[in-house]
Protein backbone atom coordinates (compact mmCIF):
# COMPACT_ATOMS: atom_id res chain seq x y z
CA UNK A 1 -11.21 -8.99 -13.41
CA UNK A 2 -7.41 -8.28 -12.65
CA UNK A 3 -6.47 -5.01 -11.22
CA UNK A 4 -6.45 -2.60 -14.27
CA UNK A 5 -10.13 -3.18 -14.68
CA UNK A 6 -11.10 -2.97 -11.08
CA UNK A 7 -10.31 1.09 -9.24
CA UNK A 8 -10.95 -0.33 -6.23
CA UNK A 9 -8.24 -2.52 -5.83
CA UNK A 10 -5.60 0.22 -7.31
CA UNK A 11 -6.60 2.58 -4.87
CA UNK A 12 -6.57 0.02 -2.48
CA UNK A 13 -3.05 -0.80 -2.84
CA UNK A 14 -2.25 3.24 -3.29
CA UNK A 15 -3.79 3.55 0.23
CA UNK A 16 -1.42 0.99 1.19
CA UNK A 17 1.89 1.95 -0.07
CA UNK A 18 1.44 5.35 1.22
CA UNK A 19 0.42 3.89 4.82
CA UNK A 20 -2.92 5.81 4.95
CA UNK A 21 -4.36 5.13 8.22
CA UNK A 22 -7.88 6.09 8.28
CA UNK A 23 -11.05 3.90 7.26
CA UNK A 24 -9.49 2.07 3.74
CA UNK A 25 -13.05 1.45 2.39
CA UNK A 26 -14.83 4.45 3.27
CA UNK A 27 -11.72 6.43 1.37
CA UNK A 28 -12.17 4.17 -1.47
CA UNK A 29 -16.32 4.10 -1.46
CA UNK A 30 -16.14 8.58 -0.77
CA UNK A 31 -14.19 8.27 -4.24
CA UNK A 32 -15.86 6.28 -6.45
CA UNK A 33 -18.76 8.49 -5.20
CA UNK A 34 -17.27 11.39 -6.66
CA UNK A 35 -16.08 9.43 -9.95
CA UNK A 36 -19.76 8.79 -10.14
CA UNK A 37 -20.72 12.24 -9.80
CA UNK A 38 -18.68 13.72 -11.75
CA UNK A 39 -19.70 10.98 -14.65
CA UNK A 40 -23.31 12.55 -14.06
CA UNK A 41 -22.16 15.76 -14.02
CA UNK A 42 -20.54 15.66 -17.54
CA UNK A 43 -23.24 13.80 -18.79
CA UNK A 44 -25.99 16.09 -17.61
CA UNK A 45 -23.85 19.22 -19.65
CA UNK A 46 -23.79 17.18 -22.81
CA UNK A 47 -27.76 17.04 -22.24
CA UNK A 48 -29.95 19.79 -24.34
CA UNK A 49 -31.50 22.37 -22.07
CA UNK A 50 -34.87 20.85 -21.33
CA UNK A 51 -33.69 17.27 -21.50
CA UNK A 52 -30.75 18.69 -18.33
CA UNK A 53 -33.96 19.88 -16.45
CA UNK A 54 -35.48 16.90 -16.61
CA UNK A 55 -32.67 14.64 -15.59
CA UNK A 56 -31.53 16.84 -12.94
CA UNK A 57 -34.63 17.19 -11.26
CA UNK A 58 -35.12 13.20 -11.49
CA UNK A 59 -31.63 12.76 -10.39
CA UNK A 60 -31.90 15.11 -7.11
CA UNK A 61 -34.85 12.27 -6.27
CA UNK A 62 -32.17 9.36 -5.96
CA UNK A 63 -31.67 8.00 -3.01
CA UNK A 64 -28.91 5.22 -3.98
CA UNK A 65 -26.99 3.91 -7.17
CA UNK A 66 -29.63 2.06 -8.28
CA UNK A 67 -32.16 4.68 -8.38
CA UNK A 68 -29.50 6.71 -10.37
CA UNK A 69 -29.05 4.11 -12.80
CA UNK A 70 -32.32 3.83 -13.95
CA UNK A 71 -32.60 7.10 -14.10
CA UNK A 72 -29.67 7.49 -16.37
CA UNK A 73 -31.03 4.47 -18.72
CA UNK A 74 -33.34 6.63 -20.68
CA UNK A 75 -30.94 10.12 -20.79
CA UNK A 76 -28.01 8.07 -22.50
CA UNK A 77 -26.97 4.84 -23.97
CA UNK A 78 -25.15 2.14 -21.33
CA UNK A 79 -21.94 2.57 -23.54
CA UNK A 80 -21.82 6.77 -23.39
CA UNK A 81 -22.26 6.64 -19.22
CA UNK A 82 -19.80 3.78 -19.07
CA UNK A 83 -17.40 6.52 -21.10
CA UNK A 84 -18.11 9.38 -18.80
CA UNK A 85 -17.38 7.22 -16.13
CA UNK A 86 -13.88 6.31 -17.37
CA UNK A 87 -13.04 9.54 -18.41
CA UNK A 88 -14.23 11.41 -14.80
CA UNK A 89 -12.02 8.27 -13.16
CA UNK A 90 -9.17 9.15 -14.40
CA UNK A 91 -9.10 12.31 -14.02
CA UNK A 92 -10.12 12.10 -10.44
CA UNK A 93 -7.44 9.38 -10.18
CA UNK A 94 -4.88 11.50 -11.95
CA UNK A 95 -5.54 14.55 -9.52
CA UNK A 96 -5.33 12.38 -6.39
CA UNK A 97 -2.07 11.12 -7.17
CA UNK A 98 -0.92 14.86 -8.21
CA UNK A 99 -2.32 15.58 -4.74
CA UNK A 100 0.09 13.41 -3.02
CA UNK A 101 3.50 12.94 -4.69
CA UNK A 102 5.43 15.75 -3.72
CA UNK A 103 4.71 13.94 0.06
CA UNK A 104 5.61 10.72 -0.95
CA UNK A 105 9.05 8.86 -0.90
CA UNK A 106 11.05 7.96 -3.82
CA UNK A 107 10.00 4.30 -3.22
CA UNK A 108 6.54 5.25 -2.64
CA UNK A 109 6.62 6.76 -6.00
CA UNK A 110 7.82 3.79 -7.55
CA UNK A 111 5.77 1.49 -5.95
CA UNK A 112 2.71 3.71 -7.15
CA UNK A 113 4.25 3.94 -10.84
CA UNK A 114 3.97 0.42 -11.27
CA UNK A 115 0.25 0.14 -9.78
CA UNK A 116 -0.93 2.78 -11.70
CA UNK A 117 0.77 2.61 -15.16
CA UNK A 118 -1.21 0.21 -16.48
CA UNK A 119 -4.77 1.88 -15.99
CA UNK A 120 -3.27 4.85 -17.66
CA UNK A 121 -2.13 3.37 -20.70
CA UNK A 122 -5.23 0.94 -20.81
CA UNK A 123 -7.48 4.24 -20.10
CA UNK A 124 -5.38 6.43 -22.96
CA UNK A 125 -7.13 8.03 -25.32
């Protein structure tokens, strides 16, 4: 897996170029959390009415990501969630780095620019 495939290691090395100094991991893990949720999210408003209840009151049951995923398994195919996923990860990426760059340096920027190009342009739809 090299870094274009793995969000973990880009915002790893974001963390790092803009000298965050709090818990790395726990950044990184409170992240992918929300690119998860937000994946679940979309999907459960693509969901007809009845089908949404069901899921959501099945989801709000979870207790860890592998509760949620077999949950999930029988709302949508493996392929659709993996798409949600993408598309909620870059957008959460996308607003992060919004979030930051008017605080960052013109190195920092750079630096950034060439982590992150090339999950954008693999990611473009």
């Amino acid at each position: 897996m090299n870094i274009v495939d793995d969000p973990r290691e880009i915002l790893r090395k974001i963390l790092t170029i803009i000298n965050y100094q709090e818990d790395k991991e726990k950044f990184i893990d409170d992240f992918l959390d929300k690119c998860y949720h937000r994946a679940l999210v979309d999907m459960a408003l693509k969901l007809p009415f009845i089908e949404r209840e069901n899921f959501e009151r099945k989801l709000s049951k979870a207790k860890n990501q592998q509760e949620i995923k077999i949950i999930v398994e029988p709302f949508i195919e493996r392929e659709e969630y993996a798409n949600f996923l993408e598309i909620a990860t870059v957008k959460l990426f996308s607003d992060f780095i919004k979030s930051i760059l008017l605080e960052l340096s013109q190195s920092q920027r750079s630096q950034i620019k060439k982590v992150i190009e090339p999950f954008f342009l693999k990611n473009r739809r």
